[in-house]
N, C-alpha and C. Protein backbone atom coordinates (compact mmCIF):
# COMPACT_ATOMS: atom_id res chain seq x y z
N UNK A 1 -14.38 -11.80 -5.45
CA UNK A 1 -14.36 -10.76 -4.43
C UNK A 1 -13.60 -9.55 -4.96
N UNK A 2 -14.04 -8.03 -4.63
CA UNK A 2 -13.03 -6.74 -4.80
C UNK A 2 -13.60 -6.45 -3.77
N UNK A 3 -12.25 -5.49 -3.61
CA UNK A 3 -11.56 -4.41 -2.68
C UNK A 3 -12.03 -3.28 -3.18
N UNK A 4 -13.05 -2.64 -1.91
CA UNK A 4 -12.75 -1.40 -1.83
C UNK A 4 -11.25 -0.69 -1.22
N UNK A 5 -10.78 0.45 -1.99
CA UNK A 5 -9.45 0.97 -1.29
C UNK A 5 -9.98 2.74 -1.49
N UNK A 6 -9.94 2.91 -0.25
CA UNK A 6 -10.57 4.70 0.17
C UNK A 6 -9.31 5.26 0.91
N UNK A 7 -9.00 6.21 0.35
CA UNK A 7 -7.58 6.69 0.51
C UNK A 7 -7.94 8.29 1.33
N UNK A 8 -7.58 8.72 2.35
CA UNK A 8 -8.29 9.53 3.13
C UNK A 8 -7.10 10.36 3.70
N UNK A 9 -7.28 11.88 4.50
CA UNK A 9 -6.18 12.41 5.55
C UNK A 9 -6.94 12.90 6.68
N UNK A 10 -6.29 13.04 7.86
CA UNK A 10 -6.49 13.72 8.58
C UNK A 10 -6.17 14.14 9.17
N UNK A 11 -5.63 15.33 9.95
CA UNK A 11 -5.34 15.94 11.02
C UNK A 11 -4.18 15.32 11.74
N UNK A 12 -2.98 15.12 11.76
CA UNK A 12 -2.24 13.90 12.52
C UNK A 12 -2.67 13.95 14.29
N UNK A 13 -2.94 15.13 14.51
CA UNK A 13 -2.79 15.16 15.69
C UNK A 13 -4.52 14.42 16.08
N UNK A 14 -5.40 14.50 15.41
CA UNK A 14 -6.69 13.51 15.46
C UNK A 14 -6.02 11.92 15.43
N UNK A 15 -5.57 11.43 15.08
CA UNK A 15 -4.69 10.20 14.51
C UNK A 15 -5.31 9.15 15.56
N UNK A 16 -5.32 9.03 17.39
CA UNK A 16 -5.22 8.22 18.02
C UNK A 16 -7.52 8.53 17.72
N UNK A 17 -7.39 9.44 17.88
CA UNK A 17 -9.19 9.43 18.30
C UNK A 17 -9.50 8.77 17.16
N UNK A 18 -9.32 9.42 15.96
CA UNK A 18 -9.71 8.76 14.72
C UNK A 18 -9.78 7.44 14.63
N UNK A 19 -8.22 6.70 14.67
CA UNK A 19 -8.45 4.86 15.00
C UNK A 19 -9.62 4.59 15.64
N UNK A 20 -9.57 5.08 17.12
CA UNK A 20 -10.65 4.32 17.75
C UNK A 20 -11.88 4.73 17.23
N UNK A 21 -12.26 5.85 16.56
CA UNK A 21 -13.70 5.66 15.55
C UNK A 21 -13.78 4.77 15.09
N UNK A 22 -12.46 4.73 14.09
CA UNK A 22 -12.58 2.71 13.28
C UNK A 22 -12.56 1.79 13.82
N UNK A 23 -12.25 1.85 15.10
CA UNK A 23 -12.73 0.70 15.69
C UNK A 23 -13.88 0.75 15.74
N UNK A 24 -14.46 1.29 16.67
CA UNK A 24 -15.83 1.22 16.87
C UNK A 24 -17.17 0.74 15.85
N UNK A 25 -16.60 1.55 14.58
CA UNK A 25 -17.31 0.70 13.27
C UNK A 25 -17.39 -0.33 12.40
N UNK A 26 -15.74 -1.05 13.46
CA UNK A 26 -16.12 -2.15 12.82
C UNK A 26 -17.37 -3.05 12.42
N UNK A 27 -17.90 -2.87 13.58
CA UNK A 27 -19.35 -3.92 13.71
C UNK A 27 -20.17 -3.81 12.85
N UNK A 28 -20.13 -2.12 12.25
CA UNK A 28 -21.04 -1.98 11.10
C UNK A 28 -20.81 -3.03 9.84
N UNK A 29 -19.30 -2.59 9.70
CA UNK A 29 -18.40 -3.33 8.48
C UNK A 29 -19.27 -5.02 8.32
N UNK A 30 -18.89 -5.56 9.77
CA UNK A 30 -18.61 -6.99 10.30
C UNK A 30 -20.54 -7.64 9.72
N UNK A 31 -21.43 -7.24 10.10
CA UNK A 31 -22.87 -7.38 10.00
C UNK A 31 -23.03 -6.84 8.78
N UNK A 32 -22.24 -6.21 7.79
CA UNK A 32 -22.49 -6.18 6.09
C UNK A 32 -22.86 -7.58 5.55
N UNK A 33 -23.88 -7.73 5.18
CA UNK A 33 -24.18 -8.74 4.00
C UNK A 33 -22.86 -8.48 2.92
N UNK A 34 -22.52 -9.39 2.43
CA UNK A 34 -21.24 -9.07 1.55
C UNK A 34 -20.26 -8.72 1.75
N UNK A 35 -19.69 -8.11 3.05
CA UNK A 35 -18.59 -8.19 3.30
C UNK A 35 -17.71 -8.94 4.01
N UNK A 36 -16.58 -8.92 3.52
CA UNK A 36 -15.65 -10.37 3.54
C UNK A 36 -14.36 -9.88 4.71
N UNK A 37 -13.76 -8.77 4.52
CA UNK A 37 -12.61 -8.30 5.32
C UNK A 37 -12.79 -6.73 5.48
N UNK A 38 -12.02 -6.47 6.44
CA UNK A 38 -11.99 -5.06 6.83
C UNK A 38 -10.25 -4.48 7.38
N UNK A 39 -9.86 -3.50 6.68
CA UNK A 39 -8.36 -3.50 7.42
C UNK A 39 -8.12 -1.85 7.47
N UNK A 40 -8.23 -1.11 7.93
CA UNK A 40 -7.39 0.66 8.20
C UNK A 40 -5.69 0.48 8.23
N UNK A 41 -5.20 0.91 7.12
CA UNK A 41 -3.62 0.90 6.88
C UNK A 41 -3.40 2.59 7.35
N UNK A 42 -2.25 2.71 7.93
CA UNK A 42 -1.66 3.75 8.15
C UNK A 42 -0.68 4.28 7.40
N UNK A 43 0.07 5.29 6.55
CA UNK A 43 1.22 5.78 6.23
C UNK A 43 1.73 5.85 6.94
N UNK A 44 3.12 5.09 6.74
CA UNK A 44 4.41 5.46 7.74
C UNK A 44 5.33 6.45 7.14
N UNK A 45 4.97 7.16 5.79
CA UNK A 45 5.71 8.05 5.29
C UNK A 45 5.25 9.30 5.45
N UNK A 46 3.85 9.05 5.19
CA UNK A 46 2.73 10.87 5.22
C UNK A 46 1.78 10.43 6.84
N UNK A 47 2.40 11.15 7.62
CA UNK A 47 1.37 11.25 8.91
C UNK A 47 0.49 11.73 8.48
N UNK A 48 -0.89 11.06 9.12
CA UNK A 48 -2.44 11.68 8.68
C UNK A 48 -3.36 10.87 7.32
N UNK A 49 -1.91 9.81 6.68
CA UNK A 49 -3.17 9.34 5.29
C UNK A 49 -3.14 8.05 5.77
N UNK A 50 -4.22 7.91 5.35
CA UNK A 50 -4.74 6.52 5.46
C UNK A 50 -5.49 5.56 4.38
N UNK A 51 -5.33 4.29 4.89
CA UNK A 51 -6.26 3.98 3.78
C UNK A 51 -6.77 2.27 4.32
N UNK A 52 -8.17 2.84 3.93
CA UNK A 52 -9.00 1.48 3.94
C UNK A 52 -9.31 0.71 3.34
N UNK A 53 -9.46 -0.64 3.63
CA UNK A 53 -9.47 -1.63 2.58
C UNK A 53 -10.23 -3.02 3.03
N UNK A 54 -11.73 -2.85 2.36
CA UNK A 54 -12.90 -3.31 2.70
C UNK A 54 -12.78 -4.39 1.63
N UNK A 55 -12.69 -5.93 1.77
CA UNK A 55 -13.40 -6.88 0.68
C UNK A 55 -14.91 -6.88 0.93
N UNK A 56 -15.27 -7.16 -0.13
CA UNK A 56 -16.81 -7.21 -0.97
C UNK A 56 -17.33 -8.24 -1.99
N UNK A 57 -17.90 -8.71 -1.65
CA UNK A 57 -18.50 -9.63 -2.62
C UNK A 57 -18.67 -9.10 -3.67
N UNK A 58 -18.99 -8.05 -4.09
CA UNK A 58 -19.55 -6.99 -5.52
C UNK A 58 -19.16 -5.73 -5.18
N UNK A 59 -19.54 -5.18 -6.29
CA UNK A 59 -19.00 -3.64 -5.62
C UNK A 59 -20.61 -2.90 -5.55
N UNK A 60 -21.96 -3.90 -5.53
CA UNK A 60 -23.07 -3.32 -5.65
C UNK A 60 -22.90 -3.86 -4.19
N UNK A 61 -22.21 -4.95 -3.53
CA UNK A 61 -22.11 -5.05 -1.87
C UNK A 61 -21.84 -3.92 -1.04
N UNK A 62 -21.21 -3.30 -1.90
CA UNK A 62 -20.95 -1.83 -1.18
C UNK A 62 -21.57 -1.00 -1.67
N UNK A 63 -21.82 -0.40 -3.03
CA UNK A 63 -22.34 0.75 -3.52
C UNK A 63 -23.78 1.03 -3.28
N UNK A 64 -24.61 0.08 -3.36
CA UNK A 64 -25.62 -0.60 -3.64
C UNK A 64 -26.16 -0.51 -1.66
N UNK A 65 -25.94 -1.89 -1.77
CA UNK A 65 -26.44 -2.80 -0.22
C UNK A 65 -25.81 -1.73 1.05
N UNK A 66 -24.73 -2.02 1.28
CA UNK A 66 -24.09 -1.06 2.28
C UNK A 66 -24.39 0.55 2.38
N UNK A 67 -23.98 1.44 1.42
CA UNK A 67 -24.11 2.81 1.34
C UNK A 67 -25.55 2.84 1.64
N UNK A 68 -26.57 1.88 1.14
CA UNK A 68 -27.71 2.66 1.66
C UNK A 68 -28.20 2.20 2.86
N UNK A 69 -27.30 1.68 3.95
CA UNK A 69 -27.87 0.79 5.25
C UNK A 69 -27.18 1.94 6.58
N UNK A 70 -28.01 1.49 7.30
CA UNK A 70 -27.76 2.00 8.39
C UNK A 70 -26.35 2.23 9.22
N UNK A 71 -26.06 1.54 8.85
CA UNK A 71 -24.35 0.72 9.18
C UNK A 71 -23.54 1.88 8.48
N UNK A 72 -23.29 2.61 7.26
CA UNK A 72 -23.29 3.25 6.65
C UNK A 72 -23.01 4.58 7.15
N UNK A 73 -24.48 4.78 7.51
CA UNK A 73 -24.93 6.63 8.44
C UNK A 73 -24.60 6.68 9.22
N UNK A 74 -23.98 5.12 10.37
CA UNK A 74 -23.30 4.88 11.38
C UNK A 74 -21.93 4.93 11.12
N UNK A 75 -20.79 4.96 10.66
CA UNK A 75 -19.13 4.88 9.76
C UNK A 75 -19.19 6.36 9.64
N UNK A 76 -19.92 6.72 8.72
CA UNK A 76 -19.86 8.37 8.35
C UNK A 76 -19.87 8.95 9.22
N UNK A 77 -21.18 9.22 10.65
CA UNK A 77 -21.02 9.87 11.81
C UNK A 77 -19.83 9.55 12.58
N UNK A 78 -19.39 8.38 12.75
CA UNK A 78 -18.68 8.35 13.61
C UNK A 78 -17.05 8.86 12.74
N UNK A 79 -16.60 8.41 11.58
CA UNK A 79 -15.13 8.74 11.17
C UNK A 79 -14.74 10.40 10.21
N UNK A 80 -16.34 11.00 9.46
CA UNK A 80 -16.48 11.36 8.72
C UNK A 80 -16.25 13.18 9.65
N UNK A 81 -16.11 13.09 10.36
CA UNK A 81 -15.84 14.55 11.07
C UNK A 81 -14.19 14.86 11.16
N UNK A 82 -13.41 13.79 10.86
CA UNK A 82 -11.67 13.82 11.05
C UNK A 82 -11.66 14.04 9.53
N UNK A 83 -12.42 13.87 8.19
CA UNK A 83 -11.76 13.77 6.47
C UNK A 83 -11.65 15.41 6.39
N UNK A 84 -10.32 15.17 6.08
CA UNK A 84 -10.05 16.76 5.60
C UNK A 84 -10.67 17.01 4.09
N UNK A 85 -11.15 16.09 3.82
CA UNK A 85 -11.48 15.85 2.79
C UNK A 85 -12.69 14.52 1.98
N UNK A 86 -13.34 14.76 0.92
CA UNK A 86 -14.18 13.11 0.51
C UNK A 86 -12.69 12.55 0.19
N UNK A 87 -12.93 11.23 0.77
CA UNK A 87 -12.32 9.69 0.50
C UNK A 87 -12.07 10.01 -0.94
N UNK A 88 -11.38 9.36 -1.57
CA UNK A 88 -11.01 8.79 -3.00
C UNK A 88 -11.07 7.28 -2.76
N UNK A 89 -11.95 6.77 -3.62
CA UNK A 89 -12.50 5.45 -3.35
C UNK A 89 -12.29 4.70 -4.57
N UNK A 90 -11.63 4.00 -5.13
CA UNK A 90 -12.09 2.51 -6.17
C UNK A 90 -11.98 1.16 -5.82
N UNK A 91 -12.67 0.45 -6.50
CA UNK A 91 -12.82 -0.84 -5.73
C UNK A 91 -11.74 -1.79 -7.19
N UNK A 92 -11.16 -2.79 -6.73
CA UNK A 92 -10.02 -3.33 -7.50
C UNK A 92 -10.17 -4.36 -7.49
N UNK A 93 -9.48 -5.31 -8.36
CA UNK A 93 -9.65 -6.95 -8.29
C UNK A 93 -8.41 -7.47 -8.80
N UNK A 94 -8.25 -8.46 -8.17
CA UNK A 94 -6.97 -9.02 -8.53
C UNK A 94 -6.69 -9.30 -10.22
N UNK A 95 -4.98 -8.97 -10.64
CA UNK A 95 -4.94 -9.07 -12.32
C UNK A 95 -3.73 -9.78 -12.16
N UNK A 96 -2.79 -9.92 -11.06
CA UNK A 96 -1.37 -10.92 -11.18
C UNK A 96 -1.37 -10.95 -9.85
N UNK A 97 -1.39 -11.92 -9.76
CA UNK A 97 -0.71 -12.74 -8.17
C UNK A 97 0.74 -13.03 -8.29
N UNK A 98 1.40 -12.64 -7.66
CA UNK A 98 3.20 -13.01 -7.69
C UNK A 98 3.07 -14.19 -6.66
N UNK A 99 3.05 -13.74 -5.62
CA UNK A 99 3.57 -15.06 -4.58
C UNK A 99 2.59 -14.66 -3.32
C-alpha cells in the first residue's frame, strides 16, 4: 500500500465550510476501487494548511483508476474552489517503522 500526501491552503476563515466539503467526499474516496484509508490533517501551527492522506493500493489506484472517475470531478467540485492554490501531491511508502 502508498500514501497519497496532498499538502494544500486555504483561506482560514473558509476552514469550517471547507471540512464539511471533505466530508461530504468522503463517499467518493470510500467507493474507490483501491482505496484503503482516508484522513484530512489540519495544521495547528499554519492556520489554513492542510493535508491529506489517502492509502492506495498503487499509485495507478489513484493516478490512473481514481483521477479519471467520476468520484474525482466530484472532490474537485466540491473542495477545489477553497485551494489557494494546486495541491502538492506525492505518494510515499513506508522505509523504517520505529514503533
Amino acid at each position: 500500500m502508498i500514501q497519497e500526501i496532498a499538502r494544500f491552503s486555504i483561506d482560514p476563515a473558509d476552514a469550517a465550510a471547507f471540512e464539511a466539503a471533505v466530508a461530504q467526499a468522503v463517499p467518493h474516496f470510500h467507493s474507490a476501487p483501491g482505496c484503503r484509508s482516508f484522513a484530512l490533517e489540519r495544521s495547528v501551527d499554519r492556520r489554513g494548511h492542510y493535508m491529506l492522506v489517502v492509502g492506495w493500493d498503487s499509485v495507478d489506484a489513484h493516478m490512473v483508476d481514481f483521477r479519471g472517475s467520476d468520484g474525482f470531478q466530484a472532490w474537485r467540485a466540491l473542495v477545489g474552489p477553497f485551494f489557494k492554490s494546486a495541491p502538492d501531491v506525492d505518494h510515499v511508502e513506508p522505509a523504517v517503522q520505529g514503533f
